[in-house]
Protein backbone atom coordinates (compact mmCIF):
# COMPACT_ATOMS: atom_id res chain seq x y z
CA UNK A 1 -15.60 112.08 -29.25
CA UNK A 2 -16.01 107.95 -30.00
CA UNK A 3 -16.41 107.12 -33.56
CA UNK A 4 -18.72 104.08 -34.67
CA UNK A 5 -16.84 100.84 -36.47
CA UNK A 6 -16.97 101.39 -40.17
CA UNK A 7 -18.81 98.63 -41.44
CA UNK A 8 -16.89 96.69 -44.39
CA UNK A 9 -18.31 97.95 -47.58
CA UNK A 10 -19.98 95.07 -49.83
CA UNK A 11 -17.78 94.65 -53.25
CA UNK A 12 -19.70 93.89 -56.08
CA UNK A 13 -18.76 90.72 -58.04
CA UNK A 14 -16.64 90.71 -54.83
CA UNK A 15 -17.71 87.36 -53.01
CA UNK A 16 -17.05 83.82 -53.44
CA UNK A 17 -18.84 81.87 -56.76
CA UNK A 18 -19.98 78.20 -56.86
CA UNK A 19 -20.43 77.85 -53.08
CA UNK A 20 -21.27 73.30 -52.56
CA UNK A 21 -21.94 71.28 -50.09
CA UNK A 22 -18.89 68.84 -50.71
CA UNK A 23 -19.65 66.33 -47.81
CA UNK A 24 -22.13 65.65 -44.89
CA UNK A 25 -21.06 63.60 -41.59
CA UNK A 26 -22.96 62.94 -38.24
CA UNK A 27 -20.87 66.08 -36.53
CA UNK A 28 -19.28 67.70 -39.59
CA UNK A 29 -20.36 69.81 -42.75
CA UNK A 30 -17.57 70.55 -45.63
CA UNK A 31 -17.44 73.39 -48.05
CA UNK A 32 -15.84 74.05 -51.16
CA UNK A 33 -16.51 77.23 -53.67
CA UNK A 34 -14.42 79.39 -55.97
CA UNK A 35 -12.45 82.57 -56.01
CA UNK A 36 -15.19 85.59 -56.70
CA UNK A 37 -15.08 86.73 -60.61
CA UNK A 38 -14.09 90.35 -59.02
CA UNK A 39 -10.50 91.02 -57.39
CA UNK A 40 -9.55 94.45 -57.00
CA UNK A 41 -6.12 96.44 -56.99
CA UNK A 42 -5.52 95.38 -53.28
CA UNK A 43 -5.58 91.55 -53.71
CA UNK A 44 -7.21 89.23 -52.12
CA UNK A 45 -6.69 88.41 -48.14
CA UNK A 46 -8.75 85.25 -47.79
CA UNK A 47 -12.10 84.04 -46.54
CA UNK A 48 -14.09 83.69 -43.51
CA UNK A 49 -16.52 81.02 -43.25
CA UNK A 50 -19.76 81.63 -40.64
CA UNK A 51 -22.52 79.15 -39.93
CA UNK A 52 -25.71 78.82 -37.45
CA UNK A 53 -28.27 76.59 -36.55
CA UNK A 54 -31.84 76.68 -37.12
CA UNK A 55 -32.70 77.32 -33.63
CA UNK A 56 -30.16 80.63 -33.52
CA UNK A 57 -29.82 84.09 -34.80
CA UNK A 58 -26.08 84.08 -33.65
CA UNK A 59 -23.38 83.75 -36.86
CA UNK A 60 -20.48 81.31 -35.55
CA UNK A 61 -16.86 82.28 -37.20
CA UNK A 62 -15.75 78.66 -38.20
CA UNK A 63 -12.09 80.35 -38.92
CA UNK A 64 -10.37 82.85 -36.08
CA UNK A 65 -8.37 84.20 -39.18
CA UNK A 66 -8.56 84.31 -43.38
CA UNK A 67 -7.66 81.40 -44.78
CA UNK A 68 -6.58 81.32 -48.31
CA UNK A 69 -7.96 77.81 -49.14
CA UNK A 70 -11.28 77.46 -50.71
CA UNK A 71 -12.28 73.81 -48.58
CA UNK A 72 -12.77 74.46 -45.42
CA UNK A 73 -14.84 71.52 -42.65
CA UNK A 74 -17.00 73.01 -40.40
CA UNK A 75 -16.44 70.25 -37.03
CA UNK A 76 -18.36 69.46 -34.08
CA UNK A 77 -22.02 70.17 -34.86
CA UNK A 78 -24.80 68.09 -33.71
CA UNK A 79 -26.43 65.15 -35.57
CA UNK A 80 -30.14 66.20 -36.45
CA UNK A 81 -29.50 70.17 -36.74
CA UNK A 82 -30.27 72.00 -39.52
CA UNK A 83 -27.37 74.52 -40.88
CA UNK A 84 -27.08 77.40 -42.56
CA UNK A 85 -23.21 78.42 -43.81
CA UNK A 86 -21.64 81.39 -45.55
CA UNK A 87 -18.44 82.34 -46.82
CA UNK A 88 -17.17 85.74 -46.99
CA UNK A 89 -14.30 87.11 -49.13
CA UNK A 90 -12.17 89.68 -47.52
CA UNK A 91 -10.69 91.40 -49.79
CA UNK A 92 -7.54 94.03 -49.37
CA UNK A 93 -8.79 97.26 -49.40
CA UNK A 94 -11.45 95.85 -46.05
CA UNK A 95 -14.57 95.28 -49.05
CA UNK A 96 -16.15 92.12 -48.04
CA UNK A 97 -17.77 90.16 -50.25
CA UNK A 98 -20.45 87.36 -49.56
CA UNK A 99 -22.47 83.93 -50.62
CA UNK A 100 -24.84 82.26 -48.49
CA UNK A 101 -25.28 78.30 -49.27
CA UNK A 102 -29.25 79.12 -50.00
CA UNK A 103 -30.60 76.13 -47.98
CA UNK A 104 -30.37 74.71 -44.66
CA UNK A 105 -28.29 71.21 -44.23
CA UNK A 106 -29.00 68.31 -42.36
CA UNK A 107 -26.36 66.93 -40.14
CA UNK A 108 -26.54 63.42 -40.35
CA UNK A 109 -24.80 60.59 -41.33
CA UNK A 110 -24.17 59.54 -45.01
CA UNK A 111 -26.27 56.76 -46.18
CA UNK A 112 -24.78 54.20 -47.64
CA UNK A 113 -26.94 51.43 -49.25
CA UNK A 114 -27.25 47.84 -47.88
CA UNK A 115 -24.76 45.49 -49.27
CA UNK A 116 -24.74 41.58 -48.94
CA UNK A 117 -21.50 39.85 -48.37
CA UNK A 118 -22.29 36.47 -49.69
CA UNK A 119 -19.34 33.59 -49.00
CA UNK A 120 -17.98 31.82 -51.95
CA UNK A 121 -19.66 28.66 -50.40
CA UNK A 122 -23.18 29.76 -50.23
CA UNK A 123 -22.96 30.45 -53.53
CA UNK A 124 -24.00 27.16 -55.19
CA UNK A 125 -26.03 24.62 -53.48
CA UNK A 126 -24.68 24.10 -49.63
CA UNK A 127 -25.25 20.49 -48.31
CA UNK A 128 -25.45 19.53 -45.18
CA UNK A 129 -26.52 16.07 -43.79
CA UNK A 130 -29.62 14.96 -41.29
CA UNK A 131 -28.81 15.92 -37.80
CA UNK A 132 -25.96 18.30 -38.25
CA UNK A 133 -26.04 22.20 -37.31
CA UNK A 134 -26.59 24.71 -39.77
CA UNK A 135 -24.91 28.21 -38.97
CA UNK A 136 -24.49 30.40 -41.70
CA UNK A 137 -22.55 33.77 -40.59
CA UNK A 138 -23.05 36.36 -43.78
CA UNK A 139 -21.52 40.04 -43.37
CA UNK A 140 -23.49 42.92 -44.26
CA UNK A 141 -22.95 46.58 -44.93
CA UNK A 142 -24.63 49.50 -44.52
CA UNK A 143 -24.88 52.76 -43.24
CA UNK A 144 -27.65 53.06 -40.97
CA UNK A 145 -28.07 49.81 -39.93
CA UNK A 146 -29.96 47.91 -42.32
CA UNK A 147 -33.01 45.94 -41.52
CA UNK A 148 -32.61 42.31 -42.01
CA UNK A 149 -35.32 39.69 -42.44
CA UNK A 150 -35.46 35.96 -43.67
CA UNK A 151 -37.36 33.85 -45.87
CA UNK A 152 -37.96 30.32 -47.02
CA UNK A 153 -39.53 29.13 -50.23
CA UNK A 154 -41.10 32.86 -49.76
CA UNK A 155 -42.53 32.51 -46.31
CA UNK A 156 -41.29 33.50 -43.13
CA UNK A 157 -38.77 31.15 -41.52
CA UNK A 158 -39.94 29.05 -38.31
CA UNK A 159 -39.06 31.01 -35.78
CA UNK A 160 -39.37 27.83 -33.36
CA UNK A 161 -36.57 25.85 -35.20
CA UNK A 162 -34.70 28.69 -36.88
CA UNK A 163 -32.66 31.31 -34.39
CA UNK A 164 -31.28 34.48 -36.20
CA UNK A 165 -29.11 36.76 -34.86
CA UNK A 166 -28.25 40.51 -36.48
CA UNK A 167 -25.03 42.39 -35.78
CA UNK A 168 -24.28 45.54 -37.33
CA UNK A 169 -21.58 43.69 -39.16
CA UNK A 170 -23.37 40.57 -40.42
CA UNK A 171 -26.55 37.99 -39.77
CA UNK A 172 -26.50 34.81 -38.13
CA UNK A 173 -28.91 31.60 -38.74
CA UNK A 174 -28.90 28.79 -36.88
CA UNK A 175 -30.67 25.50 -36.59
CA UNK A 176 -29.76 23.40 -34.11
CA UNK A 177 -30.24 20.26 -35.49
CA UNK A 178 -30.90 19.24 -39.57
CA UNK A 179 -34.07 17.94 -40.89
CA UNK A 180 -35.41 17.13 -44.17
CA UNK A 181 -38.08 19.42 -44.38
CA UNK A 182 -35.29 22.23 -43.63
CA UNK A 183 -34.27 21.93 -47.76
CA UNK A 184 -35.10 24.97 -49.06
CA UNK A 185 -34.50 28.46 -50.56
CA UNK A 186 -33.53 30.83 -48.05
CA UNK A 187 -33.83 34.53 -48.81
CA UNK A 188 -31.98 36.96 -47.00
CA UNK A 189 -33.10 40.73 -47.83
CA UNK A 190 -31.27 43.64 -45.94
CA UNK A 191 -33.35 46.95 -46.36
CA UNK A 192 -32.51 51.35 -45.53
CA UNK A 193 -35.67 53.11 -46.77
CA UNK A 194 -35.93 52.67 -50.11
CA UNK A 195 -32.44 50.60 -51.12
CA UNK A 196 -32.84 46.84 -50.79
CA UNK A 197 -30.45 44.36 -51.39
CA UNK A 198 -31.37 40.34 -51.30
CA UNK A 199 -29.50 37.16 -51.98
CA UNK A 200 -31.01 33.58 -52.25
CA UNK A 201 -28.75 30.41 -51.27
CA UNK A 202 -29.84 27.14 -51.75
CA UNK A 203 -29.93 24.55 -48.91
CA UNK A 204 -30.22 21.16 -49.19
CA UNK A 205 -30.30 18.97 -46.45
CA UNK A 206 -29.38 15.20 -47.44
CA UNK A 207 -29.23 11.60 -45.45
CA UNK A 208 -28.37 8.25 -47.10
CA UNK A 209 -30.59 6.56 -49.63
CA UNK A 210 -32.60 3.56 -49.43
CA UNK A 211 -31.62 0.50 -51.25
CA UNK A 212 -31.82 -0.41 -54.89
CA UNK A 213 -35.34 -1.75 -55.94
CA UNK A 214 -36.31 -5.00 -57.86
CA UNK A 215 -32.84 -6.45 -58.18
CA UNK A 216 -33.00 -9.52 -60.40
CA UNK A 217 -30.66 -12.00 -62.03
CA UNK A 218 -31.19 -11.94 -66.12
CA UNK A 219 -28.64 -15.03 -67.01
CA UNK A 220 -26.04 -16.97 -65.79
CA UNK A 221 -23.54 -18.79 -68.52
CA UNK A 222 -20.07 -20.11 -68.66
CA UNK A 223 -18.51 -18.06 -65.48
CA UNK A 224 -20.71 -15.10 -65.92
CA UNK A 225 -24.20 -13.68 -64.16
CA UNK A 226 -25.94 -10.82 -65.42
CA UNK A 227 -27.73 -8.22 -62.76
CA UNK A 228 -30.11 -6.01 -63.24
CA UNK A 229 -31.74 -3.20 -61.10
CA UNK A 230 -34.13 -0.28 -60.45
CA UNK A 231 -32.86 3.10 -58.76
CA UNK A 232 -34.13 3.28 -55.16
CA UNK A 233 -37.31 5.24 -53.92
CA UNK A 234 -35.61 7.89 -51.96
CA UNK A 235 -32.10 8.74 -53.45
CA UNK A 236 -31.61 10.89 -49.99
CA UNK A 237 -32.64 14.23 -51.36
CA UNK A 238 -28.82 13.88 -52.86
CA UNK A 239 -27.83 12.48 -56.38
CA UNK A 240 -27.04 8.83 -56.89
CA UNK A 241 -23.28 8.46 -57.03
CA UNK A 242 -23.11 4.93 -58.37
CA UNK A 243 -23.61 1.19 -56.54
CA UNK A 244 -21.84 -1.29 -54.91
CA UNK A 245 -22.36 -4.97 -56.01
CA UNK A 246 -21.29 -8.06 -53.42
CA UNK A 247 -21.44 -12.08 -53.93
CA UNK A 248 -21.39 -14.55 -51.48
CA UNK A 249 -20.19 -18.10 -51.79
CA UNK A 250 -23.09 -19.98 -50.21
CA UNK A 251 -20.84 -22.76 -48.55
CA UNK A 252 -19.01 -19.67 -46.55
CA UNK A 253 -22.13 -16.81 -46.95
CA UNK A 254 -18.92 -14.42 -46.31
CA UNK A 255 -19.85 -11.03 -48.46
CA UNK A 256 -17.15 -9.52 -50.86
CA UNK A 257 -17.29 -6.63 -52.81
CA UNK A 258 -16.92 -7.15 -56.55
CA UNK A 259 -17.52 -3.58 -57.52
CA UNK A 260 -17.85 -0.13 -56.02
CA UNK A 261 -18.99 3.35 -57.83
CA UNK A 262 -21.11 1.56 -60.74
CA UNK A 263 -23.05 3.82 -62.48
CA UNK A 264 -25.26 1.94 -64.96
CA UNK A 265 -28.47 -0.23 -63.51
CA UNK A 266 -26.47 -3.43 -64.30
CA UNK A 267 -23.66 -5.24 -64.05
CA UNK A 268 -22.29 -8.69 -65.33
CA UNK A 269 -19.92 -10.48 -62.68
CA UNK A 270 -17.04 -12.38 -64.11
CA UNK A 271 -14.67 -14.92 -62.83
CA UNK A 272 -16.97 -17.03 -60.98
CA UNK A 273 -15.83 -20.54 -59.40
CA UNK A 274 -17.31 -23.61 -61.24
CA UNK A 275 -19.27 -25.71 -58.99
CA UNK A 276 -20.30 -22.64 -56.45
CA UNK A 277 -23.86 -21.52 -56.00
CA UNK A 278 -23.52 -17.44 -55.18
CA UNK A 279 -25.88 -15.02 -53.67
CA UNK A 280 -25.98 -11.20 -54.33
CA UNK A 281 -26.42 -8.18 -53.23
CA UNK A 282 -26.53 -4.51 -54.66
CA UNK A 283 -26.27 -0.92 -52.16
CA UNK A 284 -26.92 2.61 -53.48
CA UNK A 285 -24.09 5.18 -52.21
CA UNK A 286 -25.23 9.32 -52.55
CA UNK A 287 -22.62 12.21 -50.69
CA UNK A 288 -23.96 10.68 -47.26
CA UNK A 289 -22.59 7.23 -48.19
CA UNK A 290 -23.61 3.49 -49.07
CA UNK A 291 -27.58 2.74 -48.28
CA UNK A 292 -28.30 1.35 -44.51
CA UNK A 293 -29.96 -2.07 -46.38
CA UNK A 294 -28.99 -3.80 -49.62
CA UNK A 295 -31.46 -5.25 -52.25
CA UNK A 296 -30.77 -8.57 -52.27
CA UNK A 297 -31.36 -11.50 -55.32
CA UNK A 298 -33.86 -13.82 -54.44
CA UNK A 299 -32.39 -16.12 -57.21
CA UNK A 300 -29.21 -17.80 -56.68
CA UNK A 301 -26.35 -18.80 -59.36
CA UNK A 302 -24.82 -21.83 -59.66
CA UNK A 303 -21.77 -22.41 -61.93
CA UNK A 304 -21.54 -25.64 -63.09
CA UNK A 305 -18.34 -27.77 -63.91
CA UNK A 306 -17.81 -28.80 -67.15
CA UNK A 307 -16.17 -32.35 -68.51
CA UNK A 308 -13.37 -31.02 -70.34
CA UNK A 309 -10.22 -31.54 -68.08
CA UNK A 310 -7.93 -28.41 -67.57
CA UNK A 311 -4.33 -28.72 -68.82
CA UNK A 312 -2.17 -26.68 -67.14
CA UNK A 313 0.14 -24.59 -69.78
CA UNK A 314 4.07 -26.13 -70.11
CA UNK A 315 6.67 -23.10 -69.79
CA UNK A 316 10.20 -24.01 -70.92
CA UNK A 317 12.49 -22.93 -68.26
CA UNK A 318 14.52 -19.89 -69.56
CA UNK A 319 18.11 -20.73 -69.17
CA UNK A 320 20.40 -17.72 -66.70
CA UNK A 321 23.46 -18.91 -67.35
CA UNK A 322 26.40 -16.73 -68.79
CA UNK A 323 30.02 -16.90 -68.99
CA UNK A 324 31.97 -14.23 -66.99
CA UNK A 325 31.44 -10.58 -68.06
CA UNK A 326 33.27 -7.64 -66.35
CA UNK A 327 30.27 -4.74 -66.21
CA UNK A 328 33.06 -2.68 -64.87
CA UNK A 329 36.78 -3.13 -65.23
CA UNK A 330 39.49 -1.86 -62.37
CA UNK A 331 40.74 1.53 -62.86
CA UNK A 332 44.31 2.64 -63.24
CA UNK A 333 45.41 4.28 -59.73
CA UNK A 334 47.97 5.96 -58.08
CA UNK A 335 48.30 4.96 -54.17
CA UNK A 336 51.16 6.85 -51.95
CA UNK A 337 53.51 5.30 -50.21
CA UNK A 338 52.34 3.93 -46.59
CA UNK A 339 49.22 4.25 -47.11
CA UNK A 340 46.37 1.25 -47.65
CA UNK A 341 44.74 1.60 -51.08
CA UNK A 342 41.89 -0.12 -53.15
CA UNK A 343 41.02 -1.63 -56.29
CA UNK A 344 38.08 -1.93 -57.34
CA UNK A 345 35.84 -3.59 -60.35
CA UNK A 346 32.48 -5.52 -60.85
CA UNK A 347 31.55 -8.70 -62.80
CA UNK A 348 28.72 -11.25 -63.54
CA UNK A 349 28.41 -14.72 -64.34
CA UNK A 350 26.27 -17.96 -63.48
CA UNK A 351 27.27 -19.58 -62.22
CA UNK A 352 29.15 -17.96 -59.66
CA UNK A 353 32.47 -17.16 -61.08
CA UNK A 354 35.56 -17.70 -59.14
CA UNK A 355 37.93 -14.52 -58.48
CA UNK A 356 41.10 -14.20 -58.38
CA UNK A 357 43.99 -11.44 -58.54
CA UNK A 358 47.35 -11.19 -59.73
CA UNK A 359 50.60 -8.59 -60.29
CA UNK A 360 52.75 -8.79 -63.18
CA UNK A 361 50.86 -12.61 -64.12
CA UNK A 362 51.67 -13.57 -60.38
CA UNK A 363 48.87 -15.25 -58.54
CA UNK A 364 48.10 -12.94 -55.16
CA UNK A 365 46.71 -16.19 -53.09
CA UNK A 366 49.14 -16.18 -49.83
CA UNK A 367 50.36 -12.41 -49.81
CA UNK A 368 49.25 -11.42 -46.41
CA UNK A 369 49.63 -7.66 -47.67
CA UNK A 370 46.62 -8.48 -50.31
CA UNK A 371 43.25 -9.18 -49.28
CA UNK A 372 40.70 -10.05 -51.31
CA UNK A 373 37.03 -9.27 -51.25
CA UNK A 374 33.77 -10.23 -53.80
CA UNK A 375 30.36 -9.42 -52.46
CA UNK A 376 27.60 -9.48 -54.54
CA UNK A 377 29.59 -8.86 -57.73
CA UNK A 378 32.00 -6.54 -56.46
CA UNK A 379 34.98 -7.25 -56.65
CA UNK A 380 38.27 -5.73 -54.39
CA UNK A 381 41.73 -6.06 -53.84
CA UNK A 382 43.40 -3.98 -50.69
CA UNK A 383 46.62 -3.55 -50.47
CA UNK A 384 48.48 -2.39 -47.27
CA UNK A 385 50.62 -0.14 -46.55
CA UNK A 386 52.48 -0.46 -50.48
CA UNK A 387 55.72 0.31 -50.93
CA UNK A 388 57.38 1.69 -54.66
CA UNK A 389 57.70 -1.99 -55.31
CA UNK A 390 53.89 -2.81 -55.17
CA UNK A 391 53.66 -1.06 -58.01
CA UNK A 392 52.53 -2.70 -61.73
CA UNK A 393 49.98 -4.50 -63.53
CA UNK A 394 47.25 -5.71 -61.47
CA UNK A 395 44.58 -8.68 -63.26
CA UNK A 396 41.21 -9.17 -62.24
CA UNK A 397 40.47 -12.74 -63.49
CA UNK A 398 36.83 -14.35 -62.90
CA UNK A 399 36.02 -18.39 -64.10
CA UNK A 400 33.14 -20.23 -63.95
CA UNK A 401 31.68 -23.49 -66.34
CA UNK A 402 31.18 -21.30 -69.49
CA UNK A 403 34.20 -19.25 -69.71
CA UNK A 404 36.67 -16.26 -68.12
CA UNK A 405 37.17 -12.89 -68.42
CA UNK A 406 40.16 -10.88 -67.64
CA UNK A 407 40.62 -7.23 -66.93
CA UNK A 408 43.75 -5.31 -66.17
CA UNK A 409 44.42 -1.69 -64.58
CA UNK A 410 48.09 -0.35 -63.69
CA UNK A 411 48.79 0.93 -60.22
CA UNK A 412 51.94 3.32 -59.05
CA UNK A 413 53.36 4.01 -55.51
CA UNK A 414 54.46 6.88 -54.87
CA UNK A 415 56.73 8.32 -51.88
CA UNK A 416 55.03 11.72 -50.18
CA UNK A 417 56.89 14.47 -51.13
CA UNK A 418 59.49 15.50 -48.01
CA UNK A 419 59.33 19.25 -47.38
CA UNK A 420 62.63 21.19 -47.92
């Protein structure tokens, strides 16, 4: 006679507590809950975790066997079904106790709101001159993709000069070539539903300025003219870095540059040749460099000579001459027997002082084994191959008109050691 399974008797106070959705993916749904507030005698053998879809009656066992862990990932579902998940605690007498999560859970993928990536160097103003590209690349997160749009001064860029390009990893504007009217504040706004994010960088498209205006000549006196200017009419749509002033000599009308960077409206040139008549000329200079045209004096300066005859100042000539001086004296040595040895030691006088060496107060003038060398101050006696006899007092004497010096060192042969 067959028997029916028992079915598992429900345990009260039995089944998990606290049962959360911990995280939601595109094709995954994790669980986490607590032990139940109930464990009998018998322990507790684990817990089964069961889940369906909307669209099915059918319970799915997530685990083939009780775990004892109270996380458990339920893998491979479907983005865009709804799911409905339960845990059961098996207990060790066979009771069973259950929670079902009370609501149904999307499967879809986290949203993660819209974040722009601005570079360091769109923070603050970005210049760029006339007729360059412009191509700025800034990343942007987001999870789904997030909408992206553009603005300038508030209005929707030009599509027929301005080509954007959207990635799911950043935005891309480009405009082929620079003009002025492209200066501007450009909004870029990245948008999932309700979370927005924006960011505004400043663009400011420059070209060189036009020249100075109303450059005139206030005085001329002694070697001196004083200039005076206006700032031009269009600085470039870029700050005035400072001027250049030029002068020409009108017998040569060559142009030189007698300053660069000036900041102030005027300028007084100095050092100006008596008897020339000078023209001059003034450029404005922004980021994109010196003005095409200078603003040019109609006046002209002329420096006149004066009467009083220039004396030319009388130096007295500063006398170089010095007696003999050793600025280093020879050095006590020992040389070895055989071999060719040095001795050195430096000296100065003017004029030139006349060296000479001897041993023991004897001249060395016509002892081929001696030769003597002075270059340039330095001063050296070789001596080849010495024997124990070349041994002694060496002198170092140097003469000229104003006096000598002397300087002595002591120098000892010895034989090499023979090996016993």
């Amino acid at each position: 006679m067959s028997s029916e399974p028992e079915t598992p008797k429900e345990v009260p106070e039995g089944q998990p507590i606290e049962l959360a959705v911990e995280d939601v993916t595109g094709s995954s749904l994790t669980l986490r809950w607590n032990p139940p507030k109930y464990i009998g005698s018998c322990g507790l053998a684990g817990y089964m975790v069961e889940y369906r879809t909307e669209s099915s009656e059918v319970w799915l066992a997530v685990n083939k066997e009780v775990t004892t862990k109270t996380v458990l990932v339920i893998k491979n579902l479907t983005e865009g079904d709804k799911v409905q998940a339960r845990v059961k605690a098996v207990h060790g007498d066979g009771g069973i106790g259950t929670t079902e999560f009370p609501e149904q859970v999307l499967i879809k993928k986290p949203i993660d709101a819209p974040k722009i990536r601005l570079p360091r160097n769109l923070r603050e103003a970005f210049m760029r001159k006339v007729g360059q590209p412009l191509n700025l690349s800034v990343p942007i997160q987001g999870n789904p993709q997030p909408s992206i749009s553009w603005m300038k001064d508030e209005q929707p860029v030009d599509t027929a000069r301005v080509n954007i390009r959207n990635s799911p990893q950043d935005t891309i504007l480009f405009i082929r070539k620079l003009e002025r009217k492209d200066t501007g504040k450009y909004k870029l706004r990245a948008q999932t539903d309700a979370l927005v994010d924006e960011v505004v960088m400043d663009i400011q498209v420059i070209e060189k300025p036009g020249p100075p205006q109303n450059l005139k000549m206030l005085d001329v006196w002694g070697f001196n003219v004083a200039l005076e200017w206006q700032p031009p009419k269009d600085n470039g749509n870029a700050e005035i870095t400072g001027y250049t002033i030029q002068k020409a000599d009108k017998k040569t009308g060559e142009w030189f540059t007698v300053l660069e960077k000036c900041h102030p409206c005027s300028y007084t040139v100095s050092d100006l040749v008596m008897g020339n008549r000078y023209n001059f000329r003034v450029f404005s200079e922004n980021m994109c460099g010196l003005s095409e045209t200078a603003a040019l004096c109609k006046d002209t300066a002329f420096v006149p000579k004066t009467s009083t005859p220039y004396k030319p100042p009388v130096y007295q000539a500063k006398d170089f001459t010095e007696a003999p001086k050793f600025t280093q004296p020879p050095a006590d040595k020992t040389a070895t027997v055989g071999f060719t040895t040095k001795l050195f030691c430096s000296v100065r006088g003017n004029p030139k002082p006349k060296i000479s060496w001897l041993k023991n107060q004897m001249l060395l003038d016509q002892d081929p084994k001696f030769r003597v060398l002075t270059i340039e101050g330095i001063c050296t006696l070789e001596i080849r191959k010495p024997s124990p006899f070349d041994g002694g007092v060496y002198t170092c004497k140097a003469v000229n008109a104003l006096g000598e010096a002397i300087a002595d060192c002591r120098l000892d042969v010895k034989a090499v050691p023979v090996a016993q």
